[in-house]
C-alpha atoms as a PDB file:
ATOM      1  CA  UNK A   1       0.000   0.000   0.000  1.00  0.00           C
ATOM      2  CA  UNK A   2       0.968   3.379  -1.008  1.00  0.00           C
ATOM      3  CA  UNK A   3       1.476   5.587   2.252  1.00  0.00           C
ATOM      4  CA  UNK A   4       2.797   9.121   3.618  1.00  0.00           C
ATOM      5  CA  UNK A   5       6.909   8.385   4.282  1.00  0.00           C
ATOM      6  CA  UNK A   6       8.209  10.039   7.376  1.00  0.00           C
ATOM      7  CA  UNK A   7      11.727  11.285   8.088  1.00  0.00           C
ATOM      8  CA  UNK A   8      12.393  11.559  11.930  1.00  0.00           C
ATOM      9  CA  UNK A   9       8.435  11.376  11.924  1.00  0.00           C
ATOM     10  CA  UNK A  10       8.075  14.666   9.581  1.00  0.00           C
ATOM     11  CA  UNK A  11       6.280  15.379   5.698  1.00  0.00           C
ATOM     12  CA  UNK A  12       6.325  18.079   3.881  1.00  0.00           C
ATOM     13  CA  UNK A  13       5.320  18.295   0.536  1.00  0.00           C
ATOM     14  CA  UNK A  14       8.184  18.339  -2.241  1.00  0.00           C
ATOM     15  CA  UNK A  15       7.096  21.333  -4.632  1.00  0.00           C
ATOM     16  CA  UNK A  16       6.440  20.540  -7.804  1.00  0.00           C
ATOM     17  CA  UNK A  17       5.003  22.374 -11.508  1.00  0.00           C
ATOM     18  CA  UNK A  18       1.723  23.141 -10.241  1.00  0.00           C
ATOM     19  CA  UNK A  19      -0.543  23.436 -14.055  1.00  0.00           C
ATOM     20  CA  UNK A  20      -1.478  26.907 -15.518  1.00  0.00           C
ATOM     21  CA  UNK A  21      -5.378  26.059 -15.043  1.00  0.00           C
ATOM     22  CA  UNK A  22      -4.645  24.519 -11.146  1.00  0.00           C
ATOM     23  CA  UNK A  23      -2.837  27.504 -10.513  1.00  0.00           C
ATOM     24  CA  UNK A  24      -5.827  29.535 -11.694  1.00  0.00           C
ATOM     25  CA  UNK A  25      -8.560  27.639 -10.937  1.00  0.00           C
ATOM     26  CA  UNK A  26      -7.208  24.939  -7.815  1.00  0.00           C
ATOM     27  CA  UNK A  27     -10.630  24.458  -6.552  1.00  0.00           C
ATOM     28  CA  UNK A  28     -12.464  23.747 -10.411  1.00  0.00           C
ATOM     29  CA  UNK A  29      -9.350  21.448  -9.904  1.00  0.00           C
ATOM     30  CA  UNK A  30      -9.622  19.952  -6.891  1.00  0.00           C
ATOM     31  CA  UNK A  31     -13.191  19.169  -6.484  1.00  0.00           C
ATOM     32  CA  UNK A  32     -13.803  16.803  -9.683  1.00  0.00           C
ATOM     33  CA  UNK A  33     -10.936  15.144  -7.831  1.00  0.00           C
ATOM     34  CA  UNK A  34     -12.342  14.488  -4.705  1.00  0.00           C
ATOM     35  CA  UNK A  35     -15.910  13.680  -6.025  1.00  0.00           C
ATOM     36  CA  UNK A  36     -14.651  11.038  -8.018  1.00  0.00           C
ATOM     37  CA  UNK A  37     -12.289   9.588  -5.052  1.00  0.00           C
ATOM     38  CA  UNK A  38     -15.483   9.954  -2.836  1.00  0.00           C
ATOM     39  CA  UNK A  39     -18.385   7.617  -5.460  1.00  0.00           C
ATOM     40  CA  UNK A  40     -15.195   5.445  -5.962  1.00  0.00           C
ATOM     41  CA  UNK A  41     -14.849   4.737  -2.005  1.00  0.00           C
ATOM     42  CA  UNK A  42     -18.872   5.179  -1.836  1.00  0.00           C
ATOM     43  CA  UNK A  43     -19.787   2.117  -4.523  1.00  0.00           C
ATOM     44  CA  UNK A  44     -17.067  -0.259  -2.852  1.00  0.00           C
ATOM     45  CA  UNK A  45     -18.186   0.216   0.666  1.00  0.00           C
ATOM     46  CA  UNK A  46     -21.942  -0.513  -0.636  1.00  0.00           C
ATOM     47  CA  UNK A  47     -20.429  -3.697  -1.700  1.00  0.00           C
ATOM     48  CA  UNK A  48     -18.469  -3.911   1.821  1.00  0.00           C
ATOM     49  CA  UNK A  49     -14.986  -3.838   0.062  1.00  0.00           C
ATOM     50  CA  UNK A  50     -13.733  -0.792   1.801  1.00  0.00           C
ATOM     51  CA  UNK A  51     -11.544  -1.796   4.717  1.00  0.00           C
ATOM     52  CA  UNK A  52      -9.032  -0.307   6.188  1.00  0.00           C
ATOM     53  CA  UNK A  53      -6.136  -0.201   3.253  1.00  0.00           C
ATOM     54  CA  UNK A  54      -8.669   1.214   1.353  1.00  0.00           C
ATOM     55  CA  UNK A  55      -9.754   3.678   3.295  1.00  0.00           C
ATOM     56  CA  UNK A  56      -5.976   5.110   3.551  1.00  0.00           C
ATOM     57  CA  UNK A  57      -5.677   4.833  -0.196  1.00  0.00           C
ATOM     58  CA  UNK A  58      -8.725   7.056  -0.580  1.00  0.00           C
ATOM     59  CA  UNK A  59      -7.577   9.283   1.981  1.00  0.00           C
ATOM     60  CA  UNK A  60      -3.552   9.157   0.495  1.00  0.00           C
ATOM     61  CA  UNK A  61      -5.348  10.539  -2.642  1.00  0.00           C
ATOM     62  CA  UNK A  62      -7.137  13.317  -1.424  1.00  0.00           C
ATOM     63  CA  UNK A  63      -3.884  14.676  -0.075  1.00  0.00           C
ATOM     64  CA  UNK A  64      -2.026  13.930  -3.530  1.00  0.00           C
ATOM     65  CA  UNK A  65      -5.550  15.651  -5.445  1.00  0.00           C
ATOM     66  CA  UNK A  66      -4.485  18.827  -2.879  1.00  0.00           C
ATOM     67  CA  UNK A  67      -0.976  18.901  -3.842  1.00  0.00           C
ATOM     68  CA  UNK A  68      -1.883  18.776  -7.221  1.00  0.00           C
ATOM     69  CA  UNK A  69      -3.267  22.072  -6.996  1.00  0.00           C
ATOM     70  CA  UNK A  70      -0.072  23.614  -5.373  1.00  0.00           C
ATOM     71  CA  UNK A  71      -1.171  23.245  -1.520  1.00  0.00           C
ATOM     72  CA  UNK A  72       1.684  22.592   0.676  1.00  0.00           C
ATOM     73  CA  UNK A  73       1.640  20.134   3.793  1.00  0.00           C
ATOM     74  CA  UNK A  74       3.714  19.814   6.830  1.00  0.00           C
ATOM     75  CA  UNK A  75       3.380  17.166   9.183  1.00  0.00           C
ATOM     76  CA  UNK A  76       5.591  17.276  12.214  1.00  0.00           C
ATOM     77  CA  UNK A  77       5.514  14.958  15.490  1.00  0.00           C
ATOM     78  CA  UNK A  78       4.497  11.685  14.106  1.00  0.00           C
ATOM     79  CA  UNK A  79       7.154   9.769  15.812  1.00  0.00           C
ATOM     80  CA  UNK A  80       4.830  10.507  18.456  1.00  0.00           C
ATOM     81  CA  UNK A  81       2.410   7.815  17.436  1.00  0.00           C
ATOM     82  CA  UNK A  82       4.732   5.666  15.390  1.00  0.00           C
ATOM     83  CA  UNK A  83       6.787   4.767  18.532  1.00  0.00           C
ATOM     84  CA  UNK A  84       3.896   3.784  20.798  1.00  0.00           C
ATOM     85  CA  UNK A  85       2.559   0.610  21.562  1.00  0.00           C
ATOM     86  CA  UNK A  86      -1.044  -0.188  21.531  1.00  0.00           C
ATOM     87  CA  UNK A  87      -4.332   2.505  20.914  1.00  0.00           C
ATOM     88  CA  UNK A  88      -4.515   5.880  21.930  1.00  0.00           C
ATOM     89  CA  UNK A  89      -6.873   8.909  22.061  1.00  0.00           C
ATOM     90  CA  UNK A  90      -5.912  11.553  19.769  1.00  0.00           C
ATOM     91  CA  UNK A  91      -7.781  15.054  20.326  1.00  0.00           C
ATOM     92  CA  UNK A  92      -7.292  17.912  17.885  1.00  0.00           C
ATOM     93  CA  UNK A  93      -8.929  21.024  16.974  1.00  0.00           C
ATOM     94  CA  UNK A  94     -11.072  21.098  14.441  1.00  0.00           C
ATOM     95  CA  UNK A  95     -10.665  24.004  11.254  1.00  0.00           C
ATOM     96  CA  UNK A  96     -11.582  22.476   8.138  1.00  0.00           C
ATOM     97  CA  UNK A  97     -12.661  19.321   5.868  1.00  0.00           C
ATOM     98  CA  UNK A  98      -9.461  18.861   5.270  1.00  0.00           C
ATOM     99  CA  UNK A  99      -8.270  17.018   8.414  1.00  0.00           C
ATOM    100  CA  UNK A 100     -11.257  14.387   8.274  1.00  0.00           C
ATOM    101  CA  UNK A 101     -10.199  13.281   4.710  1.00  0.00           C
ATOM    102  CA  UNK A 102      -6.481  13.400   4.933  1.00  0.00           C
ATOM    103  CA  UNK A 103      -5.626  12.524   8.934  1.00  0.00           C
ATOM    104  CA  UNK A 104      -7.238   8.578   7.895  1.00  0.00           C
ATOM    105  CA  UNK A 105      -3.762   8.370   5.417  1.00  0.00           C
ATOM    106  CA  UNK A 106      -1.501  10.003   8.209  1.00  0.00           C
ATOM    107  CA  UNK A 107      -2.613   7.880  11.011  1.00  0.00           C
ATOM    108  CA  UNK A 108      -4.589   4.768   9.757  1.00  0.00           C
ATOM    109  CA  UNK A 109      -1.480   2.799   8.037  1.00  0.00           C
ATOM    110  CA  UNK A 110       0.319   2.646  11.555  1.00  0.00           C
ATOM    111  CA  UNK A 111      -2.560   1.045  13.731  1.00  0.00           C
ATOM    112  CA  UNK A 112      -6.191   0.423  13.624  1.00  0.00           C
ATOM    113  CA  UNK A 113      -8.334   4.322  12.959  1.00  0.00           C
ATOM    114  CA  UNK A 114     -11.786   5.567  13.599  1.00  0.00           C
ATOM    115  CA  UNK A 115     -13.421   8.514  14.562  1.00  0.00           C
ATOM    116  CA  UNK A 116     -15.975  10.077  17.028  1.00  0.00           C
ATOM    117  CA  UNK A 117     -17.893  12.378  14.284  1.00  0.00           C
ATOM    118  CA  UNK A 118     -21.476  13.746  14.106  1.00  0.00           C
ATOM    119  CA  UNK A 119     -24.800  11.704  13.037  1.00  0.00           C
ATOM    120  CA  UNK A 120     -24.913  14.132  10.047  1.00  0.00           C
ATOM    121  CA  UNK A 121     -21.802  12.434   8.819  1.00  0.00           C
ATOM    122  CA  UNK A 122     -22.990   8.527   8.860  1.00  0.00           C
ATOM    123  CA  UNK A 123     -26.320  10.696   6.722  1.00  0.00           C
ATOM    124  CA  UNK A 124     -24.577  12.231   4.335  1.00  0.00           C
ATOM    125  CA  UNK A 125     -25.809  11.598   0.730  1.00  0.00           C
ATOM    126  CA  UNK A 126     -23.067   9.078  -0.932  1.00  0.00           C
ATOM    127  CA  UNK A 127     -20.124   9.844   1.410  1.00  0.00           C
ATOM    128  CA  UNK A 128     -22.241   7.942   4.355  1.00  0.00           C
ATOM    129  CA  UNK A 129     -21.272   4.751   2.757  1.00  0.00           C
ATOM    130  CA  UNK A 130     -17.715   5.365   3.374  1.00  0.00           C
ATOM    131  CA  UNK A 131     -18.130   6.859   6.775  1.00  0.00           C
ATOM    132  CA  UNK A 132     -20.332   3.981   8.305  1.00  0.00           C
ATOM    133  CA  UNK A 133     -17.581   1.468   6.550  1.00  0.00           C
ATOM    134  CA  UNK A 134     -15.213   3.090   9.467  1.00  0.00           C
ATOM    135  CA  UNK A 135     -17.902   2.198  11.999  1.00  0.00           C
ATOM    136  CA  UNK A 136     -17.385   5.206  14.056  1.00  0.00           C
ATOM    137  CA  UNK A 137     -18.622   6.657  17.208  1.00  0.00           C
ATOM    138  CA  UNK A 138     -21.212   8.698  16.775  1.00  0.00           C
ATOM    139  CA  UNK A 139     -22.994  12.058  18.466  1.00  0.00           C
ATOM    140  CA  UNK A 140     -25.617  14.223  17.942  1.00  0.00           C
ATOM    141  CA  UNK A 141     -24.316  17.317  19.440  1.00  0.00           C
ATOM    142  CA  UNK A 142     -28.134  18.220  20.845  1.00  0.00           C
ATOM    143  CA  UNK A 143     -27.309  16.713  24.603  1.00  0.00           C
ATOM    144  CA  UNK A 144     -23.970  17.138  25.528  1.00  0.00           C
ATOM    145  CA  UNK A 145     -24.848  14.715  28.423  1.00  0.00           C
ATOM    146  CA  UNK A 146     -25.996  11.760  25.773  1.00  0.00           C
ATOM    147  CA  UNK A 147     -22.735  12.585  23.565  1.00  0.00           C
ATOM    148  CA  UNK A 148     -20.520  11.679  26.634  1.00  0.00           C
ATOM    149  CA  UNK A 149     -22.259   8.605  27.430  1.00  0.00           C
ATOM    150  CA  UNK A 150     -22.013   7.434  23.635  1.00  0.00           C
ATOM    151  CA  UNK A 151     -17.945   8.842  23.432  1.00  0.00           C
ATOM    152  CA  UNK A 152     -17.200   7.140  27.221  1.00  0.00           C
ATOM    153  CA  UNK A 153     -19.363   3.471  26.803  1.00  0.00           C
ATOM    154  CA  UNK A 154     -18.855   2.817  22.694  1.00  0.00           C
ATOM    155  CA  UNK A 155     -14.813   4.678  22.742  1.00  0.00           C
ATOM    156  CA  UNK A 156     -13.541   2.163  25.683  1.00  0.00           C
ATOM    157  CA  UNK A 157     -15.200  -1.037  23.523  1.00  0.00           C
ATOM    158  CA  UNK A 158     -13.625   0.272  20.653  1.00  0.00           C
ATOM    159  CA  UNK A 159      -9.985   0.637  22.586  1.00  0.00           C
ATOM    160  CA  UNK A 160     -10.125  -2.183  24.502  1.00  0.00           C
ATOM    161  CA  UNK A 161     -10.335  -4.213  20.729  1.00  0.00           C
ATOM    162  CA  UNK A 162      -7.080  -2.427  19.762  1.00  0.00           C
ATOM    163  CA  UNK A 163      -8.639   0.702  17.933  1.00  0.00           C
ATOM    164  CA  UNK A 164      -7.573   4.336  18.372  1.00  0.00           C
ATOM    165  CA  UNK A 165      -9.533   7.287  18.113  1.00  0.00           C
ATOM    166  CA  UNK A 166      -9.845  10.524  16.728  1.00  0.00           C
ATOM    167  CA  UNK A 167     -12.401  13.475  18.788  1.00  0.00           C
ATOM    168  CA  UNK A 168     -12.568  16.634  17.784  1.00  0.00           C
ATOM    169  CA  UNK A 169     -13.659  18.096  20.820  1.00  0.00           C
ATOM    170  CA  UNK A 170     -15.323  21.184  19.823  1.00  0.00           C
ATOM    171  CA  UNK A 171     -19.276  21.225  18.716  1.00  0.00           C
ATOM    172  CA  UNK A 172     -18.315  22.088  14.835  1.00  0.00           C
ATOM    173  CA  UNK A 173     -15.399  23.459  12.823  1.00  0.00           C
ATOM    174  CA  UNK A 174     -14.209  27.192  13.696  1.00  0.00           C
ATOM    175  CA  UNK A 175     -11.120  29.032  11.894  1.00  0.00           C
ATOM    176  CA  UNK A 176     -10.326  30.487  15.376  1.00  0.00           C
ATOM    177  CA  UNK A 177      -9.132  27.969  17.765  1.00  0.00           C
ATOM    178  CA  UNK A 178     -11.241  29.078  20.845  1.00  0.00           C
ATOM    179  CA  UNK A 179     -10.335  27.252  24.380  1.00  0.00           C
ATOM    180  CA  UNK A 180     -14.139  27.656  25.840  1.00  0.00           C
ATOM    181  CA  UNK A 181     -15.305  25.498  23.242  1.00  0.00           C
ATOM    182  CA  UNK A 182     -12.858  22.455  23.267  1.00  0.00           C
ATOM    183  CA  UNK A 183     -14.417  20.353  25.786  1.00  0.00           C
ATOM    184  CA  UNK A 184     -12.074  17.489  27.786  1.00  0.00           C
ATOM    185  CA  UNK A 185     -14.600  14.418  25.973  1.00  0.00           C
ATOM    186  CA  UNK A 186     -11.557  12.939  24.803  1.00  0.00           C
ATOM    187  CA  UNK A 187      -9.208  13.209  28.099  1.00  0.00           C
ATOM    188  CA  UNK A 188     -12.504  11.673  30.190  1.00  0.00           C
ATOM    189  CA  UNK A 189     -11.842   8.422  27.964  1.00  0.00           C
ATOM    190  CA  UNK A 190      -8.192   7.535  27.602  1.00  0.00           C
ATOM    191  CA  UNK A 191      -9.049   8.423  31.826  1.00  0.00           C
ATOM    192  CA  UNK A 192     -11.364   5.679  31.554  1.00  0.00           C
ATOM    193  CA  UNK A 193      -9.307   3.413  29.226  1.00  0.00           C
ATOM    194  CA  UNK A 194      -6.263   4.196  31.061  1.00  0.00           C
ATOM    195  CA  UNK A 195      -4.524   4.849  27.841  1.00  0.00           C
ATOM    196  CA  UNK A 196      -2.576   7.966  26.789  1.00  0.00           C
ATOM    197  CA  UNK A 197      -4.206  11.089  24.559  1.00  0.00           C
ATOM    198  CA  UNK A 198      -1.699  12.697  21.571  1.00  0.00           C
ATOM    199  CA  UNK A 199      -2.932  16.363  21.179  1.00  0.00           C
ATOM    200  CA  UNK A 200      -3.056  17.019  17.472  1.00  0.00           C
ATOM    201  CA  UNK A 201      -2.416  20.944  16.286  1.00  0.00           C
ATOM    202  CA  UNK A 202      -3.945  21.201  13.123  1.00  0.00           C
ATOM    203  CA  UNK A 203      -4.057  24.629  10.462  1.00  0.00           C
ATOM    204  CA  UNK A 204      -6.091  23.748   7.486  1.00  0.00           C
ATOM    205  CA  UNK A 205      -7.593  26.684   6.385  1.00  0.00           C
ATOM    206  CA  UNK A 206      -6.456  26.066   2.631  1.00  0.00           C
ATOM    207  CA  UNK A 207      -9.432  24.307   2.464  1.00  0.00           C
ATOM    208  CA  UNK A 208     -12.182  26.878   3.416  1.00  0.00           C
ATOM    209  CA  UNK A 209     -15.687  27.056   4.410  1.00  0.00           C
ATOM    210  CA  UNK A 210     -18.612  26.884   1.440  1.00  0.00           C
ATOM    211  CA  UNK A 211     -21.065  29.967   1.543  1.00  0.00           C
ATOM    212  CA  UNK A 212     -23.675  27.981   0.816  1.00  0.00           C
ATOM    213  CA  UNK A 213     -22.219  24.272   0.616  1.00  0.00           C
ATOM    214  CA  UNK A 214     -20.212  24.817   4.039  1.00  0.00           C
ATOM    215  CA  UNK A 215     -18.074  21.334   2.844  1.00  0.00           C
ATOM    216  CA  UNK A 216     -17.193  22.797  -0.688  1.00  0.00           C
ATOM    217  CA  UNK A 217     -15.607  26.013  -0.001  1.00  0.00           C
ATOM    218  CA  UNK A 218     -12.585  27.841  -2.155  1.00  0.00           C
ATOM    219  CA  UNK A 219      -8.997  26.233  -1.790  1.00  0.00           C
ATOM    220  CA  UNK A 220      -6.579  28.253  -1.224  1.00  0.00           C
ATOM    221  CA  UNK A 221      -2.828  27.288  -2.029  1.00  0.00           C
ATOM    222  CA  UNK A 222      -1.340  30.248  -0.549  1.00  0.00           C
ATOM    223  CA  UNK A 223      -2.248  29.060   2.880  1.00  0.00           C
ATOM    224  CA  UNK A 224       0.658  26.580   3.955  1.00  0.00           C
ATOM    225  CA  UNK A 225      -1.351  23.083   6.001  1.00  0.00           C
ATOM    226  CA  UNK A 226       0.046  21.984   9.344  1.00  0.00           C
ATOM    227  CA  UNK A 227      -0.165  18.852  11.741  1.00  0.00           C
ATOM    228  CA  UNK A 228       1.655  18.798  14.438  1.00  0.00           C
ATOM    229  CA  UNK A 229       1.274  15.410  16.987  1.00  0.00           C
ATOM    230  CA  UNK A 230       2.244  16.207  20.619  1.00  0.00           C
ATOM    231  CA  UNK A 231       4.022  14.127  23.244  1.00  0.00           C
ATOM    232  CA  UNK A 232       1.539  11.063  24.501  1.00  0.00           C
ATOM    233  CA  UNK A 233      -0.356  12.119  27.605  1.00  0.00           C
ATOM    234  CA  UNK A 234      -0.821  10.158  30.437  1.00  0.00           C
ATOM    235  CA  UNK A 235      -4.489  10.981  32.181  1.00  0.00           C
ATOM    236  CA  UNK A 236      -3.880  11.374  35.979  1.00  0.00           C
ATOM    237  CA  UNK A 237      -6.822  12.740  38.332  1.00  0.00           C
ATOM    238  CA  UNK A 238      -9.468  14.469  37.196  1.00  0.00           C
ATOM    239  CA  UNK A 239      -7.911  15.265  33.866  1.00  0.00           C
ATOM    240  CA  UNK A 240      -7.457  18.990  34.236  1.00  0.00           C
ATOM    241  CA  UNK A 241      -3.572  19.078  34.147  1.00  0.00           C
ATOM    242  CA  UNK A 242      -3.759  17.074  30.480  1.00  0.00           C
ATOM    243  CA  UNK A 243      -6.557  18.910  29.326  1.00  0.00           C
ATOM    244  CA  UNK A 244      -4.565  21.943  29.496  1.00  0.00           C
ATOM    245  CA  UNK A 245      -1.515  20.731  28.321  1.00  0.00           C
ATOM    246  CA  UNK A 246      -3.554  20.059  24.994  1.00  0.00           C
ATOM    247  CA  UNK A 247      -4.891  23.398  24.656  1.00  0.00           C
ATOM    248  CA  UNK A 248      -1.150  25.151  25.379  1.00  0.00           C
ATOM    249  CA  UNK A 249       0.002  22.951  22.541  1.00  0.00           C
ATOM    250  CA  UNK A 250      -2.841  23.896  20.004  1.00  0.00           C
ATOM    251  CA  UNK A 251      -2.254  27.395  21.019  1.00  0.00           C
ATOM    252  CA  UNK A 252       1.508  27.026  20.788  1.00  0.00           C
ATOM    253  CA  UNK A 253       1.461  26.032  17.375  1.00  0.00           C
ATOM    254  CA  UNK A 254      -1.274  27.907  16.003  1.00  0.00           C
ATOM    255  CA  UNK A 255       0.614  30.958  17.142  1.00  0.00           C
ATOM    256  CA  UNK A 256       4.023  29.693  15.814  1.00  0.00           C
ATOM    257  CA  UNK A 257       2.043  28.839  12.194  1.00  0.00           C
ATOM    258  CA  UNK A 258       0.509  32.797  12.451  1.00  0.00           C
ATOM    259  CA  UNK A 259      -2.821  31.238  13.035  1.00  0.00           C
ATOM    260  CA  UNK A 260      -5.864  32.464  14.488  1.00  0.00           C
ATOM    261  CA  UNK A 261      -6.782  32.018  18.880  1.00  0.00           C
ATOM    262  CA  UNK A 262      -9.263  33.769  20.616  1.00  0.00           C
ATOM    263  CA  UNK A 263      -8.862  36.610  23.205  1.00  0.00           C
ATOM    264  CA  UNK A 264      -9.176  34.436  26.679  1.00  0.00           C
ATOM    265  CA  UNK A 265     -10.739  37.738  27.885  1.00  0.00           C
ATOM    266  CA  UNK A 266     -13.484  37.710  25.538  1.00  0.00           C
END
């Protein structure tokens, strides 16, 4: 299988000619891309063909479809999961589309992958049959109370069979990374697991909000992409400690990357 090669467990995307009409136009580009990597993925897991490999290969492509339109990724940390035995939680922040298609092809060829994602997700015309392939965990983000529940009782099944996770703690995507909003879901499980959380920085903004299609907005090469995995967390107590040791590294790196953080004043 075709996968992401890391040097001292960092990518970054070798430049290369980028087309006249990509340059131009990256998202008229980009999008026939993705739709035809999405029915591909879509009519195999209808047929219950799309496992795991698959789902990477899909996901590997998406990333090269991006670079083919001159948008540049950096991935930095990853020894962070590639040295560590067994499952683990990893929380990130949440900016764009971007990270749900492309994180499966950074993480997913190194140990078993799903998500915790919205019921609007396992819905979705066409790309539902690729996101219920996954089985994930899923919330409605209507009771925050029934959302734990779901997170804390179908997570720890899923890591106790050897599978890690990805949360995305806060309620939907924002551009600003805003502390108030990124609730400790994900620490309250690897507590519960007793298994260690990786913090996940993410900048993804090249691929932007729709106006009126908020998954199909304008991509934007100009805006560099950025991963960053942090050092694997250990849940002691009541959580607090780790829980802000993920936000200081979001922060950390969205500031280093020029990104945007909301005022804690505000």
């Amino acid at each position: 299988m075709d996968t992401i090669v890391f040097k001292d467990g960092a990518y970054e995307t070798v430049p290369r000619p980028v087309s006249f009409f990509a340059r131009r136009f990256p998202s008229l580009v980009f999008y026939p891309y993705l739709l035809s990597i999405v029915f591909r993925a879509s009519a195999k897991a209808k047929r219950s063909l799309y496992d795991s490999a698959a789902w990477c290969a899909s996901s590997l492509e998406v990333l090269h479809a991006l670079e083919h339109v001159g948008v540049s990724v950096e991935i930095t940390g990853a020894d962070n999961f590639l040295t560590l035995e067994g499952p683990c939680v990893f929380v990130a922040n949440h900016m764009s589309t971007f990270e749900t298609f492309v994180l499966p092809c950074i993480i997913g060829p190194f140990r078993s992958l799903t998500f915790v994602v919205k019921q609007g997700l396992v819905d979705y015309p066409v790309f539902r049959h690729v996101m219920r392939s996954r089985d994930p965990i899923t919330v409605r983000r209507e009771n925050p109370r029934d959302d734990l529940r779901a997170v804390l009782e179908g997570g720890a099944e899923k890591l106790k069979a050897g599978w890690s996770l990805i949360i995305f703690p806060q309620s939907t995507r924002y551009s600003t990374f805003d502390p108030k909003v990124f609730n400790s879901m994900g620490i309250k499980l690897a507590k519960r697991a007793n298994l260690p959380v990786i913090p996940i920085a993410l900048k993804t903004d090249a691929w932007a909000e729709g106006k009126y299609f908020k998954d199909f907005g304008r991509v934007y090469p100009s805006k560099k992409v950025h991963f960053a995995f942090g050092k694997p967390l250990w849940v002691k107590d009541r959580g607090t400690e780790e829980h802000n040791e993920v936000i200081s590294f979001i922060i950390s790196k969205l500031k280093e990357w020029n990104g945007s953080v909301a005022d804690p004043a505000l």
